[in-house]
Protein backbone atom coordinates (compact mmCIF):
# COMPACT_ATOMS: atom_id res chain seq x y z
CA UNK A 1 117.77 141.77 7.83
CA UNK A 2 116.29 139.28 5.45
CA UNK A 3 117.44 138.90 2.09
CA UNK A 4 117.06 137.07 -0.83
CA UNK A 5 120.14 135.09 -2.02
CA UNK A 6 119.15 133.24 -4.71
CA UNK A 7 115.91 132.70 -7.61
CA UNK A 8 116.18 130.06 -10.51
CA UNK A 9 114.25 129.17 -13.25
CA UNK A 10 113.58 125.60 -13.35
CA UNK A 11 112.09 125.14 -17.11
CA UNK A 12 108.89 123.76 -15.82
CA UNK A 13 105.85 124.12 -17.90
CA UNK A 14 103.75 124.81 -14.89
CA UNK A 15 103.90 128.01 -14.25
CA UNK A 16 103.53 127.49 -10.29
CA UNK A 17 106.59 125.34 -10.12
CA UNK A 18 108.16 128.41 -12.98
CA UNK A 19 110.88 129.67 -9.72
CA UNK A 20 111.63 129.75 -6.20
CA UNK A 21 113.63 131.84 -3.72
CA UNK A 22 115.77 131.75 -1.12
CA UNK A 23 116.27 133.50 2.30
CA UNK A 24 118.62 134.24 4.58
CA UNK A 25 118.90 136.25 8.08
CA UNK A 26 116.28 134.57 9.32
CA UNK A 27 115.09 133.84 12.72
CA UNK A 28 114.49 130.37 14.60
CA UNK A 29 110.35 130.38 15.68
CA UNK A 30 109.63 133.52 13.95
CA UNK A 31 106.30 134.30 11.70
CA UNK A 32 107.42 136.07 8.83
CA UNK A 33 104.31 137.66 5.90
CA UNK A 34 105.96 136.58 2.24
CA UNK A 35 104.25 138.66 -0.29
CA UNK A 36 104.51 137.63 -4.36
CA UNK A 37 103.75 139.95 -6.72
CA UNK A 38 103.82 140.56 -10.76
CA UNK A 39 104.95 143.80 -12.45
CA UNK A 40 105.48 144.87 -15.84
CA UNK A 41 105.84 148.40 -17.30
CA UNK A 42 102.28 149.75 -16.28
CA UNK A 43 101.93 149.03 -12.94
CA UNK A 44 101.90 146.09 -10.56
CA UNK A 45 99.31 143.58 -10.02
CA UNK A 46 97.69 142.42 -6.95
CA UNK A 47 99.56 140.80 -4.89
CA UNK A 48 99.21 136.89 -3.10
CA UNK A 49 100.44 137.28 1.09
CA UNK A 50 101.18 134.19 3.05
CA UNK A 51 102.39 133.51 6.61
CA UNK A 52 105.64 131.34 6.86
CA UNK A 53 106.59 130.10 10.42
CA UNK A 54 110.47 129.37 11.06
CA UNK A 55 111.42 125.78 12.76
CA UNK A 56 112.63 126.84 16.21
CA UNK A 57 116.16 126.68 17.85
CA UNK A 58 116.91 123.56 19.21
CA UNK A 59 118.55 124.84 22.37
CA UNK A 60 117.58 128.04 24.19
CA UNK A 61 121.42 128.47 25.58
CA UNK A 62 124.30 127.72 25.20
CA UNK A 63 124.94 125.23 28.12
CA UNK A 64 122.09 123.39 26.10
CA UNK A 65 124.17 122.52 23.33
CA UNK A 66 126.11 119.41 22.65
CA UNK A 67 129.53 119.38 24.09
CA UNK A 68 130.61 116.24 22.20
CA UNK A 69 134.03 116.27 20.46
CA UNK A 70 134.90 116.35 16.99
CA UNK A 71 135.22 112.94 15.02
CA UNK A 72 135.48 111.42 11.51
CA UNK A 73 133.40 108.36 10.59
CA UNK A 74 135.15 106.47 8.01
CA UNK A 75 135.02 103.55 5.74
CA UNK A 76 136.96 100.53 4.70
CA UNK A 77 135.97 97.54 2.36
CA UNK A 78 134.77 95.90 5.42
CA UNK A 79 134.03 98.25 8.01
CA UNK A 80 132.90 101.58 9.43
CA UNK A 81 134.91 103.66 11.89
CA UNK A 82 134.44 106.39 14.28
CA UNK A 83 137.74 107.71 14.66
CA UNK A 84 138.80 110.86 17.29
CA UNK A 85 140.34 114.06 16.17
CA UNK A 86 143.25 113.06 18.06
CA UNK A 87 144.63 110.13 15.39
CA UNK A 88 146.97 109.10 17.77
CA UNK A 89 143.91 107.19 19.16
CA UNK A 90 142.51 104.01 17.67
CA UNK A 91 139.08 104.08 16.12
CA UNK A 92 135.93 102.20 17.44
CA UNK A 93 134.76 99.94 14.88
CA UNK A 94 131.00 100.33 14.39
CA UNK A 95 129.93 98.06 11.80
CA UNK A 96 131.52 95.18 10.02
CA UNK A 97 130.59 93.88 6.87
CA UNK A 98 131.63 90.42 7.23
CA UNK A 99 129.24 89.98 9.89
CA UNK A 100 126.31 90.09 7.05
CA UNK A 101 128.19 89.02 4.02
CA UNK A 102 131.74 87.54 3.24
CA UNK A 103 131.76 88.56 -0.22
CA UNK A 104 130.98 92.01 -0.52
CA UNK A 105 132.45 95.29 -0.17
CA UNK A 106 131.79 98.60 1.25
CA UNK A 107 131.31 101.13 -1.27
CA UNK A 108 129.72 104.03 0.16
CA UNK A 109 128.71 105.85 3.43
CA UNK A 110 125.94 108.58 3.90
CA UNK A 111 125.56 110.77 7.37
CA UNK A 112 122.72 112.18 8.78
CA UNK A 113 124.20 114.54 11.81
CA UNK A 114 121.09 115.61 13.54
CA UNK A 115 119.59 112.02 13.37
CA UNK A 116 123.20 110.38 13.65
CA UNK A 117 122.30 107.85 11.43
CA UNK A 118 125.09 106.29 9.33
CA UNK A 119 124.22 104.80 5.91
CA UNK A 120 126.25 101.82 4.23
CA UNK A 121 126.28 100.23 0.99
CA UNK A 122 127.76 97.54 -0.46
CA UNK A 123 128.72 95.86 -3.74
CA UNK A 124 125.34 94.10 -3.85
CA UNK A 125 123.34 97.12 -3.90
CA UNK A 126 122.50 96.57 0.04
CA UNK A 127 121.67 99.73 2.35
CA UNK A 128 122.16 99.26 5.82
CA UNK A 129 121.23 102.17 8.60
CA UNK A 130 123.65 102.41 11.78
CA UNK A 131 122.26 104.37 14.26
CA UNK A 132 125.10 105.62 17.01
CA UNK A 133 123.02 107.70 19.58
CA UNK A 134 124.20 105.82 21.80
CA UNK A 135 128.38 105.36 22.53
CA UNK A 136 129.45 102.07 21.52
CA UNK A 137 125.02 100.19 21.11
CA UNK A 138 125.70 100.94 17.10
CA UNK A 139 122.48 99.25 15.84
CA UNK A 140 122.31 98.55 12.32
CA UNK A 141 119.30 97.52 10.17
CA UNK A 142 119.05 96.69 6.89
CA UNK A 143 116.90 99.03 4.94
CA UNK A 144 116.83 98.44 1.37
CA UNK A 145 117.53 95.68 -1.04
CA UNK A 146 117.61 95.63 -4.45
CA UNK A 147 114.96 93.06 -6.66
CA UNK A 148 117.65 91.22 -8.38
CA UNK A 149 121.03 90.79 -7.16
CA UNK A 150 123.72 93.73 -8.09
CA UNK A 151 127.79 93.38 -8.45
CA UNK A 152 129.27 96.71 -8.59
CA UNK A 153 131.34 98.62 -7.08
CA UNK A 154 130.16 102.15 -8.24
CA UNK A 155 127.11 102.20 -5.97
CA UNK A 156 127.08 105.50 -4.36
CA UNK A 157 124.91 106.88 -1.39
CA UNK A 158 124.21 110.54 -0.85
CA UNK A 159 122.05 112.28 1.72
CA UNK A 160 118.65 114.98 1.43
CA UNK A 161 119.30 116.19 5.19
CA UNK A 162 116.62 118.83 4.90
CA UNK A 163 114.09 116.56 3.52
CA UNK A 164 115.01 113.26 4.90
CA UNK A 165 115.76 111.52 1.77
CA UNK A 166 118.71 109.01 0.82
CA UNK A 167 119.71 108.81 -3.01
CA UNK A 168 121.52 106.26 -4.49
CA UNK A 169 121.88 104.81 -8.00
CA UNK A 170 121.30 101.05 -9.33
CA UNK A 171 122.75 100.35 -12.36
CA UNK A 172 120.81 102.85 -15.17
CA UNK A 173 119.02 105.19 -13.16
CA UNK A 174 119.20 107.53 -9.90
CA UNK A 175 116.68 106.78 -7.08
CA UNK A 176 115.39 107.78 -3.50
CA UNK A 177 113.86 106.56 -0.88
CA UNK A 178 112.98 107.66 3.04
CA UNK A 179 115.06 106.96 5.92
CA UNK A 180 113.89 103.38 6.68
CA UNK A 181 113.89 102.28 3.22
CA UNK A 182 110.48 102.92 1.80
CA UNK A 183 108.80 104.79 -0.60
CA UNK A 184 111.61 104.41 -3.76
CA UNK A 185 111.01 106.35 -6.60
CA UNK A 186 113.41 106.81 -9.60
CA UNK A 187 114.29 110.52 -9.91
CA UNK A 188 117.30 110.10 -13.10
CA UNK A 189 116.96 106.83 -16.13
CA UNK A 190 118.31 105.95 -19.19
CA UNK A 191 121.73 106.01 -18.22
CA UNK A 192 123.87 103.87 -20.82
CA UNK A 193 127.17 103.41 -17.94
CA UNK A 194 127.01 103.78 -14.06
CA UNK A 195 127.69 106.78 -12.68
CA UNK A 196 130.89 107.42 -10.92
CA UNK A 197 130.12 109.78 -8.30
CA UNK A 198 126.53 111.49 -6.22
CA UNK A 199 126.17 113.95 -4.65
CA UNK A 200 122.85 116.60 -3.20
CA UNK A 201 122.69 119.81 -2.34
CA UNK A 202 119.56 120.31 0.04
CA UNK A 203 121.00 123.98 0.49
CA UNK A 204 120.65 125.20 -3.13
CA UNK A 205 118.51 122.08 -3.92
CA UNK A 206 120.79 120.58 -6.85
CA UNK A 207 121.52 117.25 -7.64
CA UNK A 208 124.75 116.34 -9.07
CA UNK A 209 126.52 112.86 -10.11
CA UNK A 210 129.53 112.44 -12.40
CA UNK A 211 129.23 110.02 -15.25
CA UNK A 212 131.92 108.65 -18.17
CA UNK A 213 130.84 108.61 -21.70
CA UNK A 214 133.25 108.01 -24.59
CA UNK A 215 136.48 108.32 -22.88
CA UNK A 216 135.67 111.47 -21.11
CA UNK A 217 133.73 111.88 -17.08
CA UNK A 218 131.02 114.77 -17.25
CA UNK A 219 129.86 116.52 -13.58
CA UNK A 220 126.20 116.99 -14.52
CA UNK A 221 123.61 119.01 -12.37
CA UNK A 222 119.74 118.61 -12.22
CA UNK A 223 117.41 120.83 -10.46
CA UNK A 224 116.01 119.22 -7.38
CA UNK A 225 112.63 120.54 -8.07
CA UNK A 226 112.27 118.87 -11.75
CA UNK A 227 112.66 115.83 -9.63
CA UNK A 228 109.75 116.22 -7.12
CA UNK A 229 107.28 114.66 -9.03
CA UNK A 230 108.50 113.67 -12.10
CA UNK A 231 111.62 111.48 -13.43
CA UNK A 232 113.96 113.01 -15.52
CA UNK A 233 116.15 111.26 -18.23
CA UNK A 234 119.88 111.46 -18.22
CA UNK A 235 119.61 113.70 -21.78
CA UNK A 236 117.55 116.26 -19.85
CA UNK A 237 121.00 117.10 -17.14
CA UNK A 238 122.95 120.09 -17.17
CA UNK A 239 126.28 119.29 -18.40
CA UNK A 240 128.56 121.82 -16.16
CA UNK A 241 131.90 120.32 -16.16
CA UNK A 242 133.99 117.95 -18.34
CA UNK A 243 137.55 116.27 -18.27
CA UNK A 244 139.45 113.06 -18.73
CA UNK A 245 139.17 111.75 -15.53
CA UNK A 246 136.86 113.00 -12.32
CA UNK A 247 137.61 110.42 -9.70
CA UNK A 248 136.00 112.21 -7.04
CA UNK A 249 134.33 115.49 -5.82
CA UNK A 250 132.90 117.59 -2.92
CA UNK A 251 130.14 120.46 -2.64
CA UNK A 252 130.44 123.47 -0.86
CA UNK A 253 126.80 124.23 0.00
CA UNK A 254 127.25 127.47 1.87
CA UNK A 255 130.10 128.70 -0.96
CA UNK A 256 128.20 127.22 -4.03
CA UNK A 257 131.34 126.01 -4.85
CA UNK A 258 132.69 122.38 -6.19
CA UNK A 259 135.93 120.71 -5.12
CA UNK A 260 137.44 118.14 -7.56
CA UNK A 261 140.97 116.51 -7.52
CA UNK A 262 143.04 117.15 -10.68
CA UNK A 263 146.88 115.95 -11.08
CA UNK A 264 148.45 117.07 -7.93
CA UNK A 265 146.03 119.76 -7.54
CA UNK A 266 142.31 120.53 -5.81
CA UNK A 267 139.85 122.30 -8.29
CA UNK A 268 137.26 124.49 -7.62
């Protein structure tokens, strides 16, 4: 069965761009017939048909799939780890800063799965790709960096998975670029203050970044698909959450939910 979970409205003038929709239930390498129609009290109108092909399934059995163990990829000020589920082990060290830069620090990660591609930034507003495909030949390039030289350490990185897009911010605005580094385009401006936290939700296709403004941090959320060809200013986000300090947060795509430390608590 195929259903739809979810419309929204995203404001837009253009009346093409006016909503979307998503499905679920569907099947990998499947042609499916989407039909859009109007209706009003009289009748309905004529209706618009087109065919929509589904991407299709990676493996065709199970002894196709990857068998690889569980693991956590972390972060220090100066390097990145692949650690085992089993912590009793020590982690493999896959990149260290200090063989780039003495100075700086790490300040935020970004994973592709699929593409296993880790992304790294640092307090001068450097991106740098790791690519572990293969066990222990981590290469890392340097992808992005910035025209004039950055010292912060709220630079935050945040991954488009289904679109193959990284976001990060640089000092008063929100940005994105591809997976090697090109094509930047600023998607949020104006801000007064650096944000504190980023985050994107390809799954509901939301945007969402934490920022502090007279004493107070706001979580604010902006459509994904205001951003597709346009920038936005900071006024023009969805405040949806407010409190005296946010120093953190999580999204639950599948759940729609957000996870937020508060006290000795978890939020949601």
């Amino acid at each position: 069965m195929v259903n739809v979970i979810s419309t929204k409205d995203t404001h837009n003038s253009n009346i093409n761009d006016a909503m979307h929709y998503m499905f679920t239930g569907l099947k990998p390498g499947t042609i499916y017939n989407v039909e859009v129609s109007c209706r009003n009290e009289v009748s309905k109108g004529p209706k618009m048909v087109r065919q929509i092909e589904t991407p299709r399934c990676l493996f065709t059995d199970s002894s196709d799939q990857d068998t690889e163990e569980a693991y956590l990829i972390l972060a220090s000020e100066k390097n990145v780890f692949k650690q085992s589920h089993d912590i009793m082990q020590l982690p493999e060290t896959m990149f260290r800063l200090t063989d780039y830069s003495a100075f700086d620090n790490i300040t935020s990660i970004a994973i592709h799965v699929s593409l296993k591609f880790v992304f790294v930034s640092d307090t001068s507003g450097t991106i740098r790709r790791i690519c572990f495909r293969e066990s222990r030949n981590f290469q890392v390039k340097t992808i992005y960096k910035p025209s004039k030289k950055i010292n912060s350490n709220h630079i935050y990185l945040s991954i488009d998975w289904l679109n193959y897009k990284l976001y990060f911010n640089e000092e008063i605005s929100i940005s994105k670029i591809d997976l090697n580094g090109n094509n930047k385009y600023d998607v949020i401006t104006n801000f007064v203050h650096m944000i504190t936290e980023l985050h994107i939700d390809p799954y509901n296709a939301y945007l969402y970044y934490a920022y502090e403004d007279n004493m107070e941090v706001g979580i604010y959320r902006v459509d994904m698909n205001l951003i597709k060809s346009k920038t936005v200013r900071f006024h023009e986000s969805r405040l949806i959450y407010k409190d005296t300090a946010v120093t953190v947060l999580t999204v639950d795509y599948a759940n729609y939910r957000i996870y937020l430390p508060k006290s000795n608590s978890i939020l949601s």
